[in-house]
N, C-alpha and C. Protein backbone atom coordinates (compact mmCIF):
# COMPACT_ATOMS: atom_id res chain seq x y z
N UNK A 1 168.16 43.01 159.75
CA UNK A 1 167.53 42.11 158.81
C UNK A 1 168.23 40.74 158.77
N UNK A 2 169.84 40.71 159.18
CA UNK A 2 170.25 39.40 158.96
C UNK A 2 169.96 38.12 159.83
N UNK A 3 169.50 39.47 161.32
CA UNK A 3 169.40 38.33 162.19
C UNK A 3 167.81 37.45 162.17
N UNK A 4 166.95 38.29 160.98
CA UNK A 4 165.77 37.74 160.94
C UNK A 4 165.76 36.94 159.98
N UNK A 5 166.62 37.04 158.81
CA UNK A 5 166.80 36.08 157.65
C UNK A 5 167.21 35.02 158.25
N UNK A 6 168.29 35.13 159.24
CA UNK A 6 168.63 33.47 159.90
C UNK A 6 167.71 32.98 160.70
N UNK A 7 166.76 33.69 161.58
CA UNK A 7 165.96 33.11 162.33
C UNK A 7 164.61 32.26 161.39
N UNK A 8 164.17 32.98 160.33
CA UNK A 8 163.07 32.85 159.67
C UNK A 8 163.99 31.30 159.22
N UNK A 9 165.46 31.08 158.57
CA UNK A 9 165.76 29.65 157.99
C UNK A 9 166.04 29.05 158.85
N UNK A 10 166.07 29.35 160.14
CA UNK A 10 166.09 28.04 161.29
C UNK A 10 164.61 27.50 161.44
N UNK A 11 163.52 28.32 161.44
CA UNK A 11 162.62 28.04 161.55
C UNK A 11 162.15 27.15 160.37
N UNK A 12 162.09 27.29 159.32
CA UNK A 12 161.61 26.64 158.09
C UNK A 12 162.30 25.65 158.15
N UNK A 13 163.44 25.29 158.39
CA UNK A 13 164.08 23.80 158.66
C UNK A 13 163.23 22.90 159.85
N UNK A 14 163.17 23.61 160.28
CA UNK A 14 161.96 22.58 161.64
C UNK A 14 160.89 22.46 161.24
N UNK A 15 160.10 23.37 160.36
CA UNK A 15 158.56 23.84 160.74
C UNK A 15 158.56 23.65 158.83
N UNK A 16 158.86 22.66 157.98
CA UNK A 16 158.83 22.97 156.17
C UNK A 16 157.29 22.83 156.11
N UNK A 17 156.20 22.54 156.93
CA UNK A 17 154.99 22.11 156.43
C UNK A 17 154.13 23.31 157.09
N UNK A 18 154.59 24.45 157.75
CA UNK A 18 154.02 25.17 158.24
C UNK A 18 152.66 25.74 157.76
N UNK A 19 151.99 26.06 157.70
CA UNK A 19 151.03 27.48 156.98
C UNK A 19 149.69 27.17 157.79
N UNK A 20 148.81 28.11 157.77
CA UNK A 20 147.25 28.29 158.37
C UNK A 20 147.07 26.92 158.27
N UNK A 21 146.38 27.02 159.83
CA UNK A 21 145.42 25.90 160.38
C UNK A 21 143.81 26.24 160.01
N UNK A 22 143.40 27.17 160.34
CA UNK A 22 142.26 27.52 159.55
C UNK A 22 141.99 26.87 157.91
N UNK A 23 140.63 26.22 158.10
CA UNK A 23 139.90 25.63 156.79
C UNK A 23 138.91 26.82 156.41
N UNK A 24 138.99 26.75 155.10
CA UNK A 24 138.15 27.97 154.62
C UNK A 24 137.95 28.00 153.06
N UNK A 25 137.21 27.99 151.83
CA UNK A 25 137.12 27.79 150.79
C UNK A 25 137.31 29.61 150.29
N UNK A 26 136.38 30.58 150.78
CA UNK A 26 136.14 31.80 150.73
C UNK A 26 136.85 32.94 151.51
N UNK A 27 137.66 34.25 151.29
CA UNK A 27 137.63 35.22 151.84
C UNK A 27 136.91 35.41 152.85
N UNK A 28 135.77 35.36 152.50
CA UNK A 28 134.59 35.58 153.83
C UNK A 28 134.56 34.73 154.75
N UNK A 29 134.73 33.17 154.26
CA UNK A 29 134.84 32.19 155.28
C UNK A 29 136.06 32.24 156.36
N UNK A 30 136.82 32.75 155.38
CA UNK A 30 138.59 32.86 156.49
C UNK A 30 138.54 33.79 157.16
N UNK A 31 137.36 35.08 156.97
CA UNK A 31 136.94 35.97 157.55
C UNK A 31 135.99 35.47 158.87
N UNK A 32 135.33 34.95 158.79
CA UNK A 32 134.46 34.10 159.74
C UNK A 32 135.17 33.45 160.97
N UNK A 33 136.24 32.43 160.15
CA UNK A 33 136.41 31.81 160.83
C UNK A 33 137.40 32.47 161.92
N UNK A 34 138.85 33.16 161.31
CA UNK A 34 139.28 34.18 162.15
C UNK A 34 139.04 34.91 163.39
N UNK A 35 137.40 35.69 162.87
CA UNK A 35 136.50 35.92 164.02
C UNK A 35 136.48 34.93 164.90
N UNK A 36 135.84 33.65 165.11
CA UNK A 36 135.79 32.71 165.80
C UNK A 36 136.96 31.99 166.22
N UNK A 37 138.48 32.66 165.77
CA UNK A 37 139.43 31.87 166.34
C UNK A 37 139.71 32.62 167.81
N UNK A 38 139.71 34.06 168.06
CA UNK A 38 139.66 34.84 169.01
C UNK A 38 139.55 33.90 170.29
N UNK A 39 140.40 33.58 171.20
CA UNK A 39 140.30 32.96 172.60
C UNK A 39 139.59 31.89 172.22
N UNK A 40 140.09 30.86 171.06
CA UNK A 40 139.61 29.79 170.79
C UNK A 40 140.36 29.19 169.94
N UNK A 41 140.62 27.84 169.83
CA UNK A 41 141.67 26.80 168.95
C UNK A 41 141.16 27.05 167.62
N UNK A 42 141.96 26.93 166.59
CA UNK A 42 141.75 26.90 165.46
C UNK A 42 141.21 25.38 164.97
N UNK A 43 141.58 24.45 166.36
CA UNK A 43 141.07 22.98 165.94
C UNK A 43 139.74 22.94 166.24
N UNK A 44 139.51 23.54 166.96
CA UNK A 44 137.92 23.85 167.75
C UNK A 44 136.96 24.78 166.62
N UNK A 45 137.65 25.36 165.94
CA UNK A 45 137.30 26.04 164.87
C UNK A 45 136.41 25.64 163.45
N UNK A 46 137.31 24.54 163.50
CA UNK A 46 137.63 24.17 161.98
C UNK A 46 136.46 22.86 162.37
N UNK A 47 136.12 22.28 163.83
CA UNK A 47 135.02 21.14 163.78
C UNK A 47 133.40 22.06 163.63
N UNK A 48 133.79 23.14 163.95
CA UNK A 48 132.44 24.50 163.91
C UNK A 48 132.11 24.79 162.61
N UNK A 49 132.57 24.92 162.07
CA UNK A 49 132.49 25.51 160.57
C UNK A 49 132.08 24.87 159.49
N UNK A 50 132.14 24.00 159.37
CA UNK A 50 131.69 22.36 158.46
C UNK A 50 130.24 23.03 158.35
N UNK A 51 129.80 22.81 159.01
CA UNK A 51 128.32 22.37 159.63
C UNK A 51 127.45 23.92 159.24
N UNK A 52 128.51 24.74 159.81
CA UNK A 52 127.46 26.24 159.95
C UNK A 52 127.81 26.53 158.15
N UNK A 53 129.25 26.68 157.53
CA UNK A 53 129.41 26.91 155.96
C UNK A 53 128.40 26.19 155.18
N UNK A 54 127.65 25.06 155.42
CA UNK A 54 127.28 24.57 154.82
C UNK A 54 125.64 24.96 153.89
N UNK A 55 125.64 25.83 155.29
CA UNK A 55 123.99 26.69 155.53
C UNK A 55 124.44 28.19 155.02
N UNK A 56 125.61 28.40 155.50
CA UNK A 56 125.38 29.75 155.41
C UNK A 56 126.68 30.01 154.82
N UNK A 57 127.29 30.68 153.71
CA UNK A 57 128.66 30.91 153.54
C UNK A 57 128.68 32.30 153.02
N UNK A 58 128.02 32.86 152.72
CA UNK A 58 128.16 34.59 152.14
C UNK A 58 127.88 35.29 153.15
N UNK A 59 128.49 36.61 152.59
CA UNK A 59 128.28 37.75 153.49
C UNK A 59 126.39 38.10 154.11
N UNK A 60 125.77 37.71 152.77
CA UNK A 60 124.20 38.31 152.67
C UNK A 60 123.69 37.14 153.09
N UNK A 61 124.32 35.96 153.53
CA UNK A 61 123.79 34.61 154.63
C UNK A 61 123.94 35.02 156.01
N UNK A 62 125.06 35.80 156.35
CA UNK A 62 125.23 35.95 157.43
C UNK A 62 124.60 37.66 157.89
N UNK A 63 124.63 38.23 157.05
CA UNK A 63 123.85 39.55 157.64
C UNK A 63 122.44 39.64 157.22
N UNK A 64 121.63 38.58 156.71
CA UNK A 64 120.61 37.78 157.11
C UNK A 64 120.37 37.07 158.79
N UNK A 65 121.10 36.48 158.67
CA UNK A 65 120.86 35.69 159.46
C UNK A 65 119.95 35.93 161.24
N UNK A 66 119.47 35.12 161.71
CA UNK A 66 118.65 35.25 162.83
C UNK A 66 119.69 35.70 163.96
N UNK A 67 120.21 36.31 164.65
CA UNK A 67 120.89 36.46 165.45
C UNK A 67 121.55 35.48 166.41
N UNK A 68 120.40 34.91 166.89
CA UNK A 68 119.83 33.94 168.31
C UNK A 68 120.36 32.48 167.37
N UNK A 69 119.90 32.03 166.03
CA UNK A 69 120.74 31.31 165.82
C UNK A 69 122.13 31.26 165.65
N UNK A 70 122.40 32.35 164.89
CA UNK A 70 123.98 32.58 164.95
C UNK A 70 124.75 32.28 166.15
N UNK A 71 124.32 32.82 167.11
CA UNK A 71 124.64 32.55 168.39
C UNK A 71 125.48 31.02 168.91
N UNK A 72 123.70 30.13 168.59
CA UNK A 72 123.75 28.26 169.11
C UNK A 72 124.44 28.23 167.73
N UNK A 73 124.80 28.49 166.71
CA UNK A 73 126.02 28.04 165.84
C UNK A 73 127.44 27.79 165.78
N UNK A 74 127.55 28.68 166.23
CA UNK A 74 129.01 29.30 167.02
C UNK A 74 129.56 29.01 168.47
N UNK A 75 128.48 28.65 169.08
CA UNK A 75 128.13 28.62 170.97
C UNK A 75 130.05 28.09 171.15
N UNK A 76 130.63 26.53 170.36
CA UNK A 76 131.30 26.11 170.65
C UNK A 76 132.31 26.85 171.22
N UNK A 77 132.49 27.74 169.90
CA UNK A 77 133.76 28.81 169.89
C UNK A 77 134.80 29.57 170.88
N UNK A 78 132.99 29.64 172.05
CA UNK A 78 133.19 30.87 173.08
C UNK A 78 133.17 32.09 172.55
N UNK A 79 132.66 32.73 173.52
CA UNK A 79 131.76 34.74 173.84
C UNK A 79 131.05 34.98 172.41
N UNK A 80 130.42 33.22 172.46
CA UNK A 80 129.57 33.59 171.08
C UNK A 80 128.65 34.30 170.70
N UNK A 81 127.90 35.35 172.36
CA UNK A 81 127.27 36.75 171.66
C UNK A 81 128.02 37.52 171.35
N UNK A 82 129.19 37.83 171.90
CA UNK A 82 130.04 39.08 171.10
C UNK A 82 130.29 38.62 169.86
N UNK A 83 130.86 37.56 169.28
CA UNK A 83 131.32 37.55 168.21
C UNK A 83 130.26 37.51 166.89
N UNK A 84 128.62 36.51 167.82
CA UNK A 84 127.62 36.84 166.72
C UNK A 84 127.47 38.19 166.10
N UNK A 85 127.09 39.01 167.12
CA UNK A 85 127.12 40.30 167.24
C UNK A 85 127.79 41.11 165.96
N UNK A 86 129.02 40.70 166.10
CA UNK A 86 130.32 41.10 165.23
C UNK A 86 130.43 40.93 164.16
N UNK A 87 130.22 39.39 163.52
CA UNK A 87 129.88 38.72 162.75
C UNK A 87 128.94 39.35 162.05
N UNK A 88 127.39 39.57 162.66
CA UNK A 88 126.81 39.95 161.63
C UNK A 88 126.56 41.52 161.33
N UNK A 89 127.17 42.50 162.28
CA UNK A 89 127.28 43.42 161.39
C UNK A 89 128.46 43.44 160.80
N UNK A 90 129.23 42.63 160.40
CA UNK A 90 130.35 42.71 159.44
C UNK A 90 129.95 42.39 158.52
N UNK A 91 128.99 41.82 158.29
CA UNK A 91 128.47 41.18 157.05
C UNK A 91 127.60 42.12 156.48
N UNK A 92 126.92 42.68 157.37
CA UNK A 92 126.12 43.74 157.08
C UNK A 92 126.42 44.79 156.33
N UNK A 93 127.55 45.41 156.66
CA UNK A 93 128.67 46.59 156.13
C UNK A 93 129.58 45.73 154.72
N UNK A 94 130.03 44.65 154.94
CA UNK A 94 130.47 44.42 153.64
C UNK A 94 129.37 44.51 152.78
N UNK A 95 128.29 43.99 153.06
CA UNK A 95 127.10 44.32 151.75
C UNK A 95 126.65 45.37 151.58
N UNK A 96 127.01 46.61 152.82
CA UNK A 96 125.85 47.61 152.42
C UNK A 96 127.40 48.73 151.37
N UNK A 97 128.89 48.62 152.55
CA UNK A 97 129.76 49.26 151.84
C UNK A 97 130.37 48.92 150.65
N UNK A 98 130.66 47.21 150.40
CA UNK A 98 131.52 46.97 149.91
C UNK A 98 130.85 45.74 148.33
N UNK A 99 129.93 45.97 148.21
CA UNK A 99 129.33 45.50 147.47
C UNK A 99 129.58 43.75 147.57
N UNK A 100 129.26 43.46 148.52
CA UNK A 100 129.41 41.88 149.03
C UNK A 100 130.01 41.43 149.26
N UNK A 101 131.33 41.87 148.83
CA UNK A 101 133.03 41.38 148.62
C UNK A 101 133.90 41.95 149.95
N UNK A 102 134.50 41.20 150.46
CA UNK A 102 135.40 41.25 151.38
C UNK A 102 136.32 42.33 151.07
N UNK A 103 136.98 43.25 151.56
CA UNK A 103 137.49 44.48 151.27
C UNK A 103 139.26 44.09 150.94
N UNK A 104 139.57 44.63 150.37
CA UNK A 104 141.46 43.59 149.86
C UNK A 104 142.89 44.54 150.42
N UNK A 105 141.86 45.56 151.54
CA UNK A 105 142.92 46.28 152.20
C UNK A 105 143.29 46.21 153.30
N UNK A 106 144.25 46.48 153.82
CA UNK A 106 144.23 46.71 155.59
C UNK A 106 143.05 47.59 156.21
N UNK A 107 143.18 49.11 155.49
CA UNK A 107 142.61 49.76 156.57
C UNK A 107 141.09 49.66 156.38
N UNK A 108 140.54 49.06 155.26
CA UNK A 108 139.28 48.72 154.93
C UNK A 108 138.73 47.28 155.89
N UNK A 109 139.55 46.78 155.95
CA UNK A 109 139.59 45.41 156.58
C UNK A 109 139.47 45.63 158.39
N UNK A 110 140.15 46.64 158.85
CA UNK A 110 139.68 47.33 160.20
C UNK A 110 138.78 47.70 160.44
N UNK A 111 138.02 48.40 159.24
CA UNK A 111 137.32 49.27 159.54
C UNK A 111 136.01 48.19 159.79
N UNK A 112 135.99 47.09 159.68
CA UNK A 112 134.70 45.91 160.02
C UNK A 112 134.78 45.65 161.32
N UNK A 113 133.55 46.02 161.61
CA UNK A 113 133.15 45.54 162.89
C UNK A 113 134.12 44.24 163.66
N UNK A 114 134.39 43.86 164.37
CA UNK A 114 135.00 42.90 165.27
C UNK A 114 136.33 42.75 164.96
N UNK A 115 137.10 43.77 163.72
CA UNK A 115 138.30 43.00 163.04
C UNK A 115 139.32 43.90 163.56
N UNK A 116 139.96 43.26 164.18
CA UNK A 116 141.51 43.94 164.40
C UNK A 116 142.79 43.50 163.63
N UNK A 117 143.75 44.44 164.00
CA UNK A 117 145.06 44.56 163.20
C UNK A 117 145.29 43.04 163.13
N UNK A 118 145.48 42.07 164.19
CA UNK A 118 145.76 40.83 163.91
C UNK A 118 145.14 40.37 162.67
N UNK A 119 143.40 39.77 162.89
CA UNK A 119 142.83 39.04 162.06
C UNK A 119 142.59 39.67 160.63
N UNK A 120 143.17 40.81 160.12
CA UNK A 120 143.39 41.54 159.10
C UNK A 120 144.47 40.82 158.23
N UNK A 121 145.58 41.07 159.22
CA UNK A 121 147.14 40.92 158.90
C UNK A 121 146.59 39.30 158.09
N UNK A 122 145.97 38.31 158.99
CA UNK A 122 145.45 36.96 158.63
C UNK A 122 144.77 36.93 157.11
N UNK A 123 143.90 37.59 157.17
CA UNK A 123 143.36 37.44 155.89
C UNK A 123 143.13 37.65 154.51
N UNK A 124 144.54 39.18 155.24
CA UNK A 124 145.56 39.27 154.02
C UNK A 124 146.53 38.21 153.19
N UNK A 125 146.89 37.80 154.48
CA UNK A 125 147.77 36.56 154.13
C UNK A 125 146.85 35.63 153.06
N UNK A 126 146.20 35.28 153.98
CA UNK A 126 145.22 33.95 153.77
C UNK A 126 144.50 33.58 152.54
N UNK A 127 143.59 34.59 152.39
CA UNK A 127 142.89 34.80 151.24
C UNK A 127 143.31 35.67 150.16
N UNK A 128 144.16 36.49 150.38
CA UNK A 128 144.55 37.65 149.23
C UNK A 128 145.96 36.97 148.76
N UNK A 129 146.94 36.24 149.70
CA UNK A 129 148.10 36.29 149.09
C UNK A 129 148.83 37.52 149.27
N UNK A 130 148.43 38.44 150.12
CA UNK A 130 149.48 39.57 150.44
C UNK A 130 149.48 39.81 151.83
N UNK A 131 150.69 39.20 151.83
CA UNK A 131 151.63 39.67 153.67
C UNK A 131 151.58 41.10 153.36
N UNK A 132 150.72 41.73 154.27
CA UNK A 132 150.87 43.07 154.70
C UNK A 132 151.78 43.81 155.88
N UNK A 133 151.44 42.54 156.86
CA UNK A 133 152.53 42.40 158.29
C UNK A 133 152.58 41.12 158.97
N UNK A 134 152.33 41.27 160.26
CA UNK A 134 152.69 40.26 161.27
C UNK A 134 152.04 40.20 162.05
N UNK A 135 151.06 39.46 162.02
CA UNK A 135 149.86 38.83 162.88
C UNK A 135 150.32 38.45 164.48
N UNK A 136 150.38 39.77 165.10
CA UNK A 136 150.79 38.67 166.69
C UNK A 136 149.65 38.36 167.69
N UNK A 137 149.71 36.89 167.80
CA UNK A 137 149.11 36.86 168.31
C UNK A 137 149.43 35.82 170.00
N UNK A 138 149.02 35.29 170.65
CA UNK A 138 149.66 34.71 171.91
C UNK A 138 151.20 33.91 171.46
N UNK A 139 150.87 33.31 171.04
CA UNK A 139 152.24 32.78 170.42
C UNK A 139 153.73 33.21 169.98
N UNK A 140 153.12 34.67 169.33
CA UNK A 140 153.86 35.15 168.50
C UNK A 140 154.69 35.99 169.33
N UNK A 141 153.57 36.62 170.46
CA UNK A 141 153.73 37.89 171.56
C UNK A 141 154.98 37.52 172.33
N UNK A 142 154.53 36.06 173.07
CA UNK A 142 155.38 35.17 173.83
C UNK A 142 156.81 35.20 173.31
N UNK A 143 156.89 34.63 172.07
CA UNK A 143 158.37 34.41 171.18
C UNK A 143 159.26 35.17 170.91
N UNK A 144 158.48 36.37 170.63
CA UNK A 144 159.13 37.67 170.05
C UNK A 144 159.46 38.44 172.08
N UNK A 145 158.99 38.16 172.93
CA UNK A 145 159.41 38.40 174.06
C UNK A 145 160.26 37.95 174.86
N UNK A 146 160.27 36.33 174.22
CA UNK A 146 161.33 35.65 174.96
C UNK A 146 163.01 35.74 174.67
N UNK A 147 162.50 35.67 173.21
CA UNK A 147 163.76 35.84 172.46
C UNK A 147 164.80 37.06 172.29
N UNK A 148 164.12 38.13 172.79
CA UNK A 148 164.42 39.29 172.34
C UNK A 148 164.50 40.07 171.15
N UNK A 149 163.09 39.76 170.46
CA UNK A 149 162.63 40.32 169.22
C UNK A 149 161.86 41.62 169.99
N UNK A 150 161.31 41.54 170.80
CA UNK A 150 160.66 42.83 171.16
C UNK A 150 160.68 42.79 172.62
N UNK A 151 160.30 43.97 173.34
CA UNK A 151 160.27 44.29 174.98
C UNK A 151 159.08 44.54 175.03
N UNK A 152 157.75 45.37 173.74
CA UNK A 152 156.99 45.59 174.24
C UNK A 152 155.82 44.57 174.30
N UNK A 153 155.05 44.90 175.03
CA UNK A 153 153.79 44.35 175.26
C UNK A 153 152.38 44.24 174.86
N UNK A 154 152.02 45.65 173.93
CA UNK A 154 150.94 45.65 173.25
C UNK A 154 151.48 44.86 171.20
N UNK A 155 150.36 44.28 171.18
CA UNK A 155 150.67 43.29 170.09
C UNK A 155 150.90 44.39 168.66
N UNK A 156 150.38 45.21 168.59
CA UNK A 156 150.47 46.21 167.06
C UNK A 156 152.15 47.13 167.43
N UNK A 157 152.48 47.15 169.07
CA UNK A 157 154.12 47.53 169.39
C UNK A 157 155.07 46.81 168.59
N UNK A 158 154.51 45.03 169.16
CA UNK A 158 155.53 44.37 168.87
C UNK A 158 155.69 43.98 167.35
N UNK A 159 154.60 44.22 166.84
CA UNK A 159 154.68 43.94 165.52
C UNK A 159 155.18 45.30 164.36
N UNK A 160 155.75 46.09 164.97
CA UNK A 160 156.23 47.25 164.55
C UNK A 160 157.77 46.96 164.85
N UNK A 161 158.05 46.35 165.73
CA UNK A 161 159.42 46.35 165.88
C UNK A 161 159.73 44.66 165.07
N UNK A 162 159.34 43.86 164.95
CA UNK A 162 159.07 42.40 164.21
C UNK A 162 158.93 43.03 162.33
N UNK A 163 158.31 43.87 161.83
CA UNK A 163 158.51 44.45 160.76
C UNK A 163 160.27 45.19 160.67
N UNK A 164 160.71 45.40 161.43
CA UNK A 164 162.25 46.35 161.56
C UNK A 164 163.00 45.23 161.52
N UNK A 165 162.61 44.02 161.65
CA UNK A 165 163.60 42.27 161.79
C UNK A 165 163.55 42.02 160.93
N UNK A 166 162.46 41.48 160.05
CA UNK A 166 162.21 40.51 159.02
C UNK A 166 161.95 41.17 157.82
N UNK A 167 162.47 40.84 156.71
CA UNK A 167 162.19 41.22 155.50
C UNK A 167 161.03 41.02 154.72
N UNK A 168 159.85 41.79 154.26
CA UNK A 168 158.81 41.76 153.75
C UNK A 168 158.77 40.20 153.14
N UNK A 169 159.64 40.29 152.21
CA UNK A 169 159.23 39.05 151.47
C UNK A 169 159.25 37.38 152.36
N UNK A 170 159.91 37.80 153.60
CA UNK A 170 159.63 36.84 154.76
C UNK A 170 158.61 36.57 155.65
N UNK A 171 157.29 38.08 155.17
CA UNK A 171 156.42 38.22 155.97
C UNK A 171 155.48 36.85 156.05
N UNK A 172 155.16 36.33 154.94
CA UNK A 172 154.57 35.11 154.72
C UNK A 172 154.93 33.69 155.53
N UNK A 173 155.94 33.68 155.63
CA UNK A 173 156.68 32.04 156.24
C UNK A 173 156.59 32.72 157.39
N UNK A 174 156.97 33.62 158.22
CA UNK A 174 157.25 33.97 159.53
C UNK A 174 155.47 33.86 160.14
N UNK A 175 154.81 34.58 159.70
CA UNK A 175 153.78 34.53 160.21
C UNK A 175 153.06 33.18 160.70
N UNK A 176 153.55 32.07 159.55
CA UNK A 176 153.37 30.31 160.07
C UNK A 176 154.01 30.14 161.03
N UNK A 177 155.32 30.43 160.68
CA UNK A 177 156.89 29.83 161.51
C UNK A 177 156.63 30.29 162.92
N UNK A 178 156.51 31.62 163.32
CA UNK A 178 156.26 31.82 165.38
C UNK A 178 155.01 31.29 165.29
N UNK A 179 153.81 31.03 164.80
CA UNK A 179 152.82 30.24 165.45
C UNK A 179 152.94 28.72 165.63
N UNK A 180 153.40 27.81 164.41
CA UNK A 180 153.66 26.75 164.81
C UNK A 180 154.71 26.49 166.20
N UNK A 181 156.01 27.07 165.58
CA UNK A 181 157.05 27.27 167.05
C UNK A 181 156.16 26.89 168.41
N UNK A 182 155.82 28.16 168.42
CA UNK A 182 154.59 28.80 170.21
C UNK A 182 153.96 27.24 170.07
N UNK A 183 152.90 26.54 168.78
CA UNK A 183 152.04 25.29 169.13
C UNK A 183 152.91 23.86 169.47
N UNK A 184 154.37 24.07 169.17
CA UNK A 184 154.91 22.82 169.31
C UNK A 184 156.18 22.71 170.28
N UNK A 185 156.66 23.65 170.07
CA UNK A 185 158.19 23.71 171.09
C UNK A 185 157.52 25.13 172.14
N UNK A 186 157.99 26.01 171.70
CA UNK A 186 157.75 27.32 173.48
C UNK A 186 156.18 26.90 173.42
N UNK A 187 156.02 26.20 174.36
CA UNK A 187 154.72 26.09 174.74
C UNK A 187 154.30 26.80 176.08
N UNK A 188 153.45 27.76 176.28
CA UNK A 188 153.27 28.55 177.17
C UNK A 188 153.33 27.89 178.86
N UNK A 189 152.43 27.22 178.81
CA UNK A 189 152.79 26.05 180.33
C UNK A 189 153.69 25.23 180.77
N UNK A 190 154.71 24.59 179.44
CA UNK A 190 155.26 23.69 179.43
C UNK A 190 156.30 23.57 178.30
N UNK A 191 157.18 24.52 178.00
CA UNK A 191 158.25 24.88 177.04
C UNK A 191 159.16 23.96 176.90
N UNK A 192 159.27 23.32 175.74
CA UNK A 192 160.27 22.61 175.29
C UNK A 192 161.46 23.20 175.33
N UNK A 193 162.52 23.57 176.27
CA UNK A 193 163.68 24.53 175.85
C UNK A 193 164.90 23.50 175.28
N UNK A 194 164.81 22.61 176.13
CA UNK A 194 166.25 21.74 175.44
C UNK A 194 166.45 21.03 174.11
N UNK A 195 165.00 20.76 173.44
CA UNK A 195 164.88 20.95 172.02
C UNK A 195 164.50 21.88 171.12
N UNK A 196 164.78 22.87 171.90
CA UNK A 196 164.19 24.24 170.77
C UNK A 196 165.57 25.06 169.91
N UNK A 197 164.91 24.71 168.98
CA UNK A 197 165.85 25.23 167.89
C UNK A 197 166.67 26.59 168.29
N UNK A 198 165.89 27.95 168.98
CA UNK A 198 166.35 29.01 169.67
C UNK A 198 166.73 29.12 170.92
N UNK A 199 167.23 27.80 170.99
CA UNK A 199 167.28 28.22 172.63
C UNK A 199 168.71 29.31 172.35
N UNK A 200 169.69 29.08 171.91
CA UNK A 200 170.52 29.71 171.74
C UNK A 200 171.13 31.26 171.76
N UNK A 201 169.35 31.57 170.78
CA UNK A 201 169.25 32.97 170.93
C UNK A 201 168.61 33.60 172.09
N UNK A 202 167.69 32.72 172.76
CA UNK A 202 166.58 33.16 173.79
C UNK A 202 167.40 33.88 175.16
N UNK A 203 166.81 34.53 175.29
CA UNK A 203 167.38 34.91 176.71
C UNK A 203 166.65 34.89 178.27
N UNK A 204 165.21 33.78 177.86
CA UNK A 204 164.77 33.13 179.11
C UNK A 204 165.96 31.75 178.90
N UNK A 205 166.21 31.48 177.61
CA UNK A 205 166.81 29.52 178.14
C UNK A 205 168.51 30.58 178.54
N UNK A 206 169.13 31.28 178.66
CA UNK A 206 170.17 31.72 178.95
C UNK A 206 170.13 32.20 180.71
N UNK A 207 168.84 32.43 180.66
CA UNK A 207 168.96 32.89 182.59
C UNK A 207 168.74 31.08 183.46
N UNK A 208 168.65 29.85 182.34
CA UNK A 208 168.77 28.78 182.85
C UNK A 208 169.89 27.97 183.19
N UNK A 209 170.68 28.81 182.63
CA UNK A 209 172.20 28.03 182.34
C UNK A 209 173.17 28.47 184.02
C-alpha cells in the first residue's frame, strides 16, 4: 500500500486538475457516452453527444429509438452498429428491469448489454460517486505494465492486482491519475521518458540506462 500511496502523490502533483474527460449531465448519459468511448477518443466523444443528448437523453429515448438512426448518430464514434445495437438494448432492460433508472451497482451494471467491468468501474465513479475499482483501460494496462504494477495482461487481472496497491480511498484520483499520465507523458507511440515523473520506478526507462 505504501508504494501506491507514493505513487498516487507523485501523480497528483503533476496531474492536480485530473478527473473524466467525458461530458455528461445524467447517469444514463455517462452511460452512453462510455459506450461510445470504446476504441474511440473521449474528445471525439464529447463533439457526438451535444447534438444526439439534445434529441434524445433517457433511457425510454433511446430504447425507443429507430435503430438505423441511432446508428448515423453515433456513425462518428466507430463500430457504430455494434454499439447501436448495445445501446439500445441497454436501454431497453434498464426500462423493462430497472424501472428507468440506471442500476447503482457493479454487478447490475454488467449485467447491461454492451457494459463491461471497465465502463462500470466508470460510471460508478462518474455518476454515483463510488470508486468501486479500477477502470483499466489502454492507458492504464500500458502503465501498470511498464512500471511494474502488474505482469498480467487481461485488464480485470490487472486490475485485481492494482486493487492489492492502492488504497480504496485512492480509488478515485488513481483512476484520473494513470489515464491522464498514459494521455500526456507514457504515450504509447511516443513516450515521454526523460520527463516522466516515474521514470524512476519504471523498469522499461531502467533497461534504457
Amino acid at each position: 500500500m505504501k508504494q501506491g500511496k507514493e505513487l498516487v502523490n507523485i501523480l497528483r502533483k503533476r496531474y492536480p486538475d485530473a478527473k473524466c474527460s467525458l461530458d455528461f449531465d445524467t447517469p444514463f448519459e455517462m452511460l452512453v457516452a462510455v459506450m461510445l468511448s470504446a476504441q474511440c477518443t473521449d474528445e471525439r466523444v464529447n463533439k457526438t453527444t451535444p447534438s444526439i443528448f439534445a434529441k434524445y437523453s433517457t433511457p425510454k429515448d433511446f430504447a425507443d429509438i429507430d435503430i438505423n438512426e441511432l446508428e448515423e448518430l453515433i456513425h462518428p464514434c466507430g463500430f457504430y452498429k455494434n454499439k447501436a445495437k448495445n445501446i439500445k438494448k441497454c436501454a431497453q432492460m434498464i426500462m423493462e428491469k430497472y424501472n428507468g433508472e440506471v442500476p447503482q451497482t457493479m454487478e447490475n451494471l454488467i449485467s447491461l448489454p454492451g457494459v463491461g467491468r471497465k465502463s462500470a468501474n466508470v460510471v460508478m465513479l462518474e455518476a454515483f460517486g463510488d470508486a468501486q475499482g479500477i477502470a483499466v483501460d489502454t492507458h492504464c494496462k500500458r502503465i501498470a505494465n511498464k512500471i511494474g504494477l502488474s505482469d498480467e495482461k487481461e485488464p480485470e487481472k490487472i486490475e485485481q492486482d492494482l486493487l492489492k496497491i492502492f488504497d480504496k480511498e485512492d480509488y478515485k484520483d488513481i483512476n484520473h491519475l494513470l489515464i491522464w499520465h498514459g494521455r500526456n507523458t507514457c504515450i504509447a507511440r511516443n513516450p515521454k521518458c526523460e520527463e516522466c515523473v516515474l521514470k524512476e520506478i519504471c523498469r522499461e526507462y531502467a533497461k534504457t540506462k
